[in-house]
N, C-alpha and C. Protein backbone atom coordinates (compact mmCIF):
# COMPACT_ATOMS: atom_id res chain seq x y z
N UNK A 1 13.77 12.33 -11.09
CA UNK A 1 13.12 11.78 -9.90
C UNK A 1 11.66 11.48 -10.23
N UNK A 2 11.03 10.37 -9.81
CA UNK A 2 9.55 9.78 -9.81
C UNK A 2 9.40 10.41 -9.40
N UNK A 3 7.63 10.66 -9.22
CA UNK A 3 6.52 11.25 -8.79
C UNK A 3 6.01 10.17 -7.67
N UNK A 4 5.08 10.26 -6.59
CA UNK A 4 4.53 9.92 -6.00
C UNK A 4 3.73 8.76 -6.84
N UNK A 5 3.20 9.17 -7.38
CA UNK A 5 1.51 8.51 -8.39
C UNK A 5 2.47 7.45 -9.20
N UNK A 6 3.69 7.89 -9.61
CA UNK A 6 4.50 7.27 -10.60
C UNK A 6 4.88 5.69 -9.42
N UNK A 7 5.47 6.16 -8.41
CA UNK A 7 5.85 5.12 -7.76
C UNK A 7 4.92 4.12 -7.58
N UNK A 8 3.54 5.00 -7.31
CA UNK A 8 2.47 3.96 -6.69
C UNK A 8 1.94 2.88 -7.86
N UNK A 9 2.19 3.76 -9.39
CA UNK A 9 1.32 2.90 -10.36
C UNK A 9 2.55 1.70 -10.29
N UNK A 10 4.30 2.17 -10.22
CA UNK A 10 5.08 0.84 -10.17
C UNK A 10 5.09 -0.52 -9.04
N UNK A 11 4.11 0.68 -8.17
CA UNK A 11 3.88 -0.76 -7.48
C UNK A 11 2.50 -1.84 -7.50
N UNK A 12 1.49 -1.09 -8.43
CA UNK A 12 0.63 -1.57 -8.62
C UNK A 12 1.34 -2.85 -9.75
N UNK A 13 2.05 -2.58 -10.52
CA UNK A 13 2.65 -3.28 -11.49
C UNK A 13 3.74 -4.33 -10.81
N UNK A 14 4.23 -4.15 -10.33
CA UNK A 14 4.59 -5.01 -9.28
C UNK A 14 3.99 -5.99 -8.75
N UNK A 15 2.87 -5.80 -8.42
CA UNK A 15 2.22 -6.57 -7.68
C UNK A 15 1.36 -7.59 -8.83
N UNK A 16 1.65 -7.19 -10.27
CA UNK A 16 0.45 -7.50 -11.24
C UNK A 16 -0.68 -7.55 -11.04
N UNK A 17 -1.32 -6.55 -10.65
CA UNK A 17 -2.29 -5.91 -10.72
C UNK A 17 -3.00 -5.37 -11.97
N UNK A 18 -4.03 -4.57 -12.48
CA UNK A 18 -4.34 -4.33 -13.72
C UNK A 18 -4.88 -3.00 -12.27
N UNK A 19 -5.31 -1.70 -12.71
CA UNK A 19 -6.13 -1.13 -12.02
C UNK A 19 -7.20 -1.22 -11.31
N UNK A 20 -8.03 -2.05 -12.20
CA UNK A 20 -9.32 -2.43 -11.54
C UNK A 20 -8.97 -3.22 -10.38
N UNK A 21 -8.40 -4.16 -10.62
CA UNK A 21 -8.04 -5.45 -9.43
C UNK A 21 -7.15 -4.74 -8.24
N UNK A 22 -6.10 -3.65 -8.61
CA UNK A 22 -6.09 -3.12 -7.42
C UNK A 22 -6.78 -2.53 -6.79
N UNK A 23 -7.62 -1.63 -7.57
CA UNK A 23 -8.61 -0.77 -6.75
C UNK A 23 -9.68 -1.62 -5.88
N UNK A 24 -10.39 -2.65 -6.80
CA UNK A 24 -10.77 -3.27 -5.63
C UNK A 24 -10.23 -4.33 -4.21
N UNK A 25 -8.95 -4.28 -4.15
CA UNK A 25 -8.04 -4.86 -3.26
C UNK A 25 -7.91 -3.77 -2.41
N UNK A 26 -7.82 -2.63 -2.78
CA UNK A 26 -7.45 -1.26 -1.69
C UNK A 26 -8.89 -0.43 -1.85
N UNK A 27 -9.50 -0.78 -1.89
CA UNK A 27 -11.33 0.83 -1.51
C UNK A 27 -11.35 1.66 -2.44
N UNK A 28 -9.94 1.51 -4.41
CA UNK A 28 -10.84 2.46 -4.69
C UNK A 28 -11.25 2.06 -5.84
N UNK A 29 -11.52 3.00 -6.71
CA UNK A 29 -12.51 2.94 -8.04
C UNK A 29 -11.49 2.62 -9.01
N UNK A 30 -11.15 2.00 -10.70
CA UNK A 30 -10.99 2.55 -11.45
C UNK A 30 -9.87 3.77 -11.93
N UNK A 31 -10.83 4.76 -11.32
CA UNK A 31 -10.88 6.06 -12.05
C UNK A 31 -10.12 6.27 -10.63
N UNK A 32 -10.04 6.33 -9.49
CA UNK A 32 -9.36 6.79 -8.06
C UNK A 32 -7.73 6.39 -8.49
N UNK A 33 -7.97 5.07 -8.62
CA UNK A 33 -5.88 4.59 -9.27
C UNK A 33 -5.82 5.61 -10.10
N UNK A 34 -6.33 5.64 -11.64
CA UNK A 34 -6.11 6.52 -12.39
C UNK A 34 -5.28 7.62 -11.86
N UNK A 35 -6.13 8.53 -10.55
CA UNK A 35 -5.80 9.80 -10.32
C UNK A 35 -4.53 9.70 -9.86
N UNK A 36 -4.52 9.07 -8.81
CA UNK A 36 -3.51 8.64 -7.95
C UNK A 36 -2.35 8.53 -8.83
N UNK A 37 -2.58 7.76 -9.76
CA UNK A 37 -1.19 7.23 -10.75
C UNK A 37 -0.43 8.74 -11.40
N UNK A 38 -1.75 9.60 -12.08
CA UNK A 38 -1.45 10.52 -12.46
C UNK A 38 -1.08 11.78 -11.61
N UNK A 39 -0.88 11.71 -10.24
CA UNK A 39 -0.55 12.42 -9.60
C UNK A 39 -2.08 13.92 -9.08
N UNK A 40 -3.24 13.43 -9.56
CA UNK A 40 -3.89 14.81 -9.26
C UNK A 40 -4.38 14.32 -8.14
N UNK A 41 -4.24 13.38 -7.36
CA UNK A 41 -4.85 12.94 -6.04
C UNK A 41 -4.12 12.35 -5.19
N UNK A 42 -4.47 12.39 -3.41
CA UNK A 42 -3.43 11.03 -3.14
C UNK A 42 -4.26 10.28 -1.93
N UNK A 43 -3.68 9.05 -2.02
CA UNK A 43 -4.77 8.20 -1.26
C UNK A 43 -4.54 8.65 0.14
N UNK A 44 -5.89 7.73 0.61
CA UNK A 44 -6.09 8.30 2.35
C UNK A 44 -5.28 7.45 3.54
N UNK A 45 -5.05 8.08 4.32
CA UNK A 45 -4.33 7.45 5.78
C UNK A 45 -4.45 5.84 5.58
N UNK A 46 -5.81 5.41 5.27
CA UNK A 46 -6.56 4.40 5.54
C UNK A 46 -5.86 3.41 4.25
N UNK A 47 -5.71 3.60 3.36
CA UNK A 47 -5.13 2.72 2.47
C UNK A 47 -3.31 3.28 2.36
N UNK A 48 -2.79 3.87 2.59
CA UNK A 48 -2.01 3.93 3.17
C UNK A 48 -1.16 2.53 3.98
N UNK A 49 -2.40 2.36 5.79
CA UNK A 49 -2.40 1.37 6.07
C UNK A 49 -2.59 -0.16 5.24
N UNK A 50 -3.03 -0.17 4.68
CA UNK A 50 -3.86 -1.06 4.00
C UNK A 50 -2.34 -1.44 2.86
N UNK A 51 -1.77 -0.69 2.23
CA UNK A 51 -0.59 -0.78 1.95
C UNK A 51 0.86 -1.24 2.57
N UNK A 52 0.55 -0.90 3.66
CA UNK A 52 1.82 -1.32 4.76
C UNK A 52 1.66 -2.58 5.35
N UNK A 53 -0.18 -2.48 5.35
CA UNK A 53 -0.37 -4.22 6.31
C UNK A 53 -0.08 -5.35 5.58
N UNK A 54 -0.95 -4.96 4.38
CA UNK A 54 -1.31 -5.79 3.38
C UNK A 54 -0.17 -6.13 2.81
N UNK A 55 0.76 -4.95 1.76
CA UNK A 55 1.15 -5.62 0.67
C UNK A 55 2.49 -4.92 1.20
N UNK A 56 2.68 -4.91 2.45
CA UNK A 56 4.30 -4.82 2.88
C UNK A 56 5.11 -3.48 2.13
N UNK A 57 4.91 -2.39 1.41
CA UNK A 57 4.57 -1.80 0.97
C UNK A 57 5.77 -0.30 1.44
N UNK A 58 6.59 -0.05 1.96
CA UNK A 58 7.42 1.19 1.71
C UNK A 58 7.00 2.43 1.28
N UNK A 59 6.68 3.07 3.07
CA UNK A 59 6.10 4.22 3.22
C UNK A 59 6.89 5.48 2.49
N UNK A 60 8.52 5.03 2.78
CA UNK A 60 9.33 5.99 2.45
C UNK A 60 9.79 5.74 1.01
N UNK A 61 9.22 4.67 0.81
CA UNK A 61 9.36 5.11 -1.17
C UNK A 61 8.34 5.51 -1.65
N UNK A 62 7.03 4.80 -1.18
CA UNK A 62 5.80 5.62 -2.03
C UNK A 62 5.83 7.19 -1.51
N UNK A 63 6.02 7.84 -0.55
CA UNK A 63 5.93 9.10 -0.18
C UNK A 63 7.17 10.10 -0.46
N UNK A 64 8.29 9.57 -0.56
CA UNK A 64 9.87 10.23 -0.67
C UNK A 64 10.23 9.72 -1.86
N UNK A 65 10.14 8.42 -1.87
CA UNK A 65 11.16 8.10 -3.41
C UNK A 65 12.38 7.08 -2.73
N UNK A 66 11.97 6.83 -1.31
CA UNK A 66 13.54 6.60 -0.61
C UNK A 66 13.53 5.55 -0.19
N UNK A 67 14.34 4.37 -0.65
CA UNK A 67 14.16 2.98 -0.40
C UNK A 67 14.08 2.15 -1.32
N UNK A 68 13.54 0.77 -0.66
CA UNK A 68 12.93 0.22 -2.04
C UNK A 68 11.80 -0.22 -2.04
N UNK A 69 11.09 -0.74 -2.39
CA UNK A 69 9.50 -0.68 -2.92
C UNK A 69 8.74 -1.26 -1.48
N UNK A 70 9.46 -2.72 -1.43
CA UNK A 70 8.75 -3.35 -0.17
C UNK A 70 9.53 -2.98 0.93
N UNK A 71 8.93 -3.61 2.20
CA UNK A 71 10.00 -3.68 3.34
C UNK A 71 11.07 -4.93 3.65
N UNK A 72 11.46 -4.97 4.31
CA UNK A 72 13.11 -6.39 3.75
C UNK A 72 12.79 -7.38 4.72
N UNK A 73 11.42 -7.36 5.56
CA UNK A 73 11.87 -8.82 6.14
C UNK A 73 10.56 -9.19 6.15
N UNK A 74 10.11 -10.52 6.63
CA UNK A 74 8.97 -11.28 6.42
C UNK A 74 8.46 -11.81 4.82
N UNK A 75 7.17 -11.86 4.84
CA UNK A 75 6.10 -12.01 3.68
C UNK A 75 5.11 -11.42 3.92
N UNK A 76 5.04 -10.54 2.58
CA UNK A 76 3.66 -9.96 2.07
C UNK A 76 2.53 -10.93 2.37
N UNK A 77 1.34 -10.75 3.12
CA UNK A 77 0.59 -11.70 3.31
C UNK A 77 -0.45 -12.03 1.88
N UNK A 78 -0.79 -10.81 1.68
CA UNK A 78 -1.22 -10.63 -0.18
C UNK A 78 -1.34 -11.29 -1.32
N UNK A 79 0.56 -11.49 -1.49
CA UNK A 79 1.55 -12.19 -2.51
C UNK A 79 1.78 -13.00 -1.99
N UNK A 80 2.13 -13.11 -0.97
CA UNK A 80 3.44 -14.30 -0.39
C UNK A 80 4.49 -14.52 -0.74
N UNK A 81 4.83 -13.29 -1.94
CA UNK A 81 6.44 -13.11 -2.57
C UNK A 81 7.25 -12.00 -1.74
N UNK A 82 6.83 -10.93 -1.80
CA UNK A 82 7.35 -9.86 -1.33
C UNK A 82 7.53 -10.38 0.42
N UNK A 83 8.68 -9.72 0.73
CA UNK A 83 9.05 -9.82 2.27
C UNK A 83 8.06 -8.52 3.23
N UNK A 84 7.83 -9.33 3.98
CA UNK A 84 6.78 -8.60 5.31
C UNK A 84 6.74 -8.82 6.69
N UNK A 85 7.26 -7.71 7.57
CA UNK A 85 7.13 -8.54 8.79
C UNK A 85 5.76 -9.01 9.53
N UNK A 86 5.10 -8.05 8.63
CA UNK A 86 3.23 -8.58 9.02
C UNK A 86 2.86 -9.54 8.49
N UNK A 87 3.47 -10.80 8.61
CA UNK A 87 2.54 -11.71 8.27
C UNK A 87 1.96 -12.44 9.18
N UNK A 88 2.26 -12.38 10.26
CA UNK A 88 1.02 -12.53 11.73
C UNK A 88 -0.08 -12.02 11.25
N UNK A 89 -1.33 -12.75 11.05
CA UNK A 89 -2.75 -12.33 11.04
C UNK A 89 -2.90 -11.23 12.39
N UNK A 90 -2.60 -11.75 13.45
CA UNK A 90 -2.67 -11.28 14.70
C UNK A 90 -2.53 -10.08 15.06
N UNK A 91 -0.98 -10.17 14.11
CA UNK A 91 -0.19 -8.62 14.75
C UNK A 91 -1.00 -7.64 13.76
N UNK A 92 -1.41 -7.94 12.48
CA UNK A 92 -1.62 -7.13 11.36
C UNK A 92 -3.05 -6.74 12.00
N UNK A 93 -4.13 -7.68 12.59
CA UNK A 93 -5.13 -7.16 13.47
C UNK A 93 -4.81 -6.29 14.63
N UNK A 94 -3.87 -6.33 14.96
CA UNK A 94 -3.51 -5.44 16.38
C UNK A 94 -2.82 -4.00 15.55
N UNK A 95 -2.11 -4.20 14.55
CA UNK A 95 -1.98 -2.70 14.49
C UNK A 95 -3.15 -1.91 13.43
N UNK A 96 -4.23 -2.68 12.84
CA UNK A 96 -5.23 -2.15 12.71
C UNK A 96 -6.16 -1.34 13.85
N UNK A 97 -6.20 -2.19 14.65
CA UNK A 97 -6.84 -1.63 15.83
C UNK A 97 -6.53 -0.78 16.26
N UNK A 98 -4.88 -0.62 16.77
CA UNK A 98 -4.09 0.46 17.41
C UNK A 98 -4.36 2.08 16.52
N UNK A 99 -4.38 1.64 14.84
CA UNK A 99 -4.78 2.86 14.35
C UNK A 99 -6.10 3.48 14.41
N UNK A 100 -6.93 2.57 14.59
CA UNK A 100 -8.39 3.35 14.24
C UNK A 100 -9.03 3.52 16.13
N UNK A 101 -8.12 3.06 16.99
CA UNK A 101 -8.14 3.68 18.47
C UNK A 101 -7.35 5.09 18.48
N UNK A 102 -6.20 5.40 17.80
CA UNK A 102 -5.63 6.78 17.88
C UNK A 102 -6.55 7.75 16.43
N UNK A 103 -7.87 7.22 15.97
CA UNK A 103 -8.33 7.88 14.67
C UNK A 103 -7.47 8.36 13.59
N UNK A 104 -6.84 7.10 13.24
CA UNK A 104 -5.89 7.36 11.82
C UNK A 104 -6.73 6.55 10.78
N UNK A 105 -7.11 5.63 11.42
CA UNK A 105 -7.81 4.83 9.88
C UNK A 105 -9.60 4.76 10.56
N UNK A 106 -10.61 4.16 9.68
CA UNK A 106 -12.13 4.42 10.02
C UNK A 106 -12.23 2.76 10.52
């Protein structure tokens, strides 16, 4: 069974990403993927979101292992490959909002 960090670096690779270019696509450093990849850290609520809005992204695989990478309907607004049902600018603004009104994201 993958690791958490393991899943996340396959989806950084996925996405062809290099580290740097993801980190600055999601708030972190470098050295923050690094951790993350290697399992001694794990990202915040806030990119989390930022994962689900953005890059359509499978809560229950990066966190469980359970599923598959993206979610199965729409487009990734990101890529425009991966399927997303957020690809409403609109809606993806409205459930930003909805989170940082219940203080899940800043």
């Amino acid at each position: 069974m993958t690791t958490t960090g393991k899943r996340f670096k396959n989806i950084r690779i996925a996405l062809n990403l290099s580290q740097e270019a993801f980190g600055k696509e999601i708030g972190l450093s470098k050295s923050g993927i690094s951790a993350v990849e290697n399992d001694k850290t794990f990202v915040s609520l806030e990119i989390l979101s930022t994962l689900l809005i953005d890059y359509n992204i499978n809560m229950n695989y990066l966190v469980g292992g359970i599923g598959e990478m993206f979610n199965p309907t729409g487009f990734a607004p990101k890529t425009g490959k991966k399927p997303c049902i957020c690809a409403d600018i609109e809606f993806r603004q409205r459930v930003r909002q909805i989170l940082k009104e219940e203080g899940l994201i800043k």
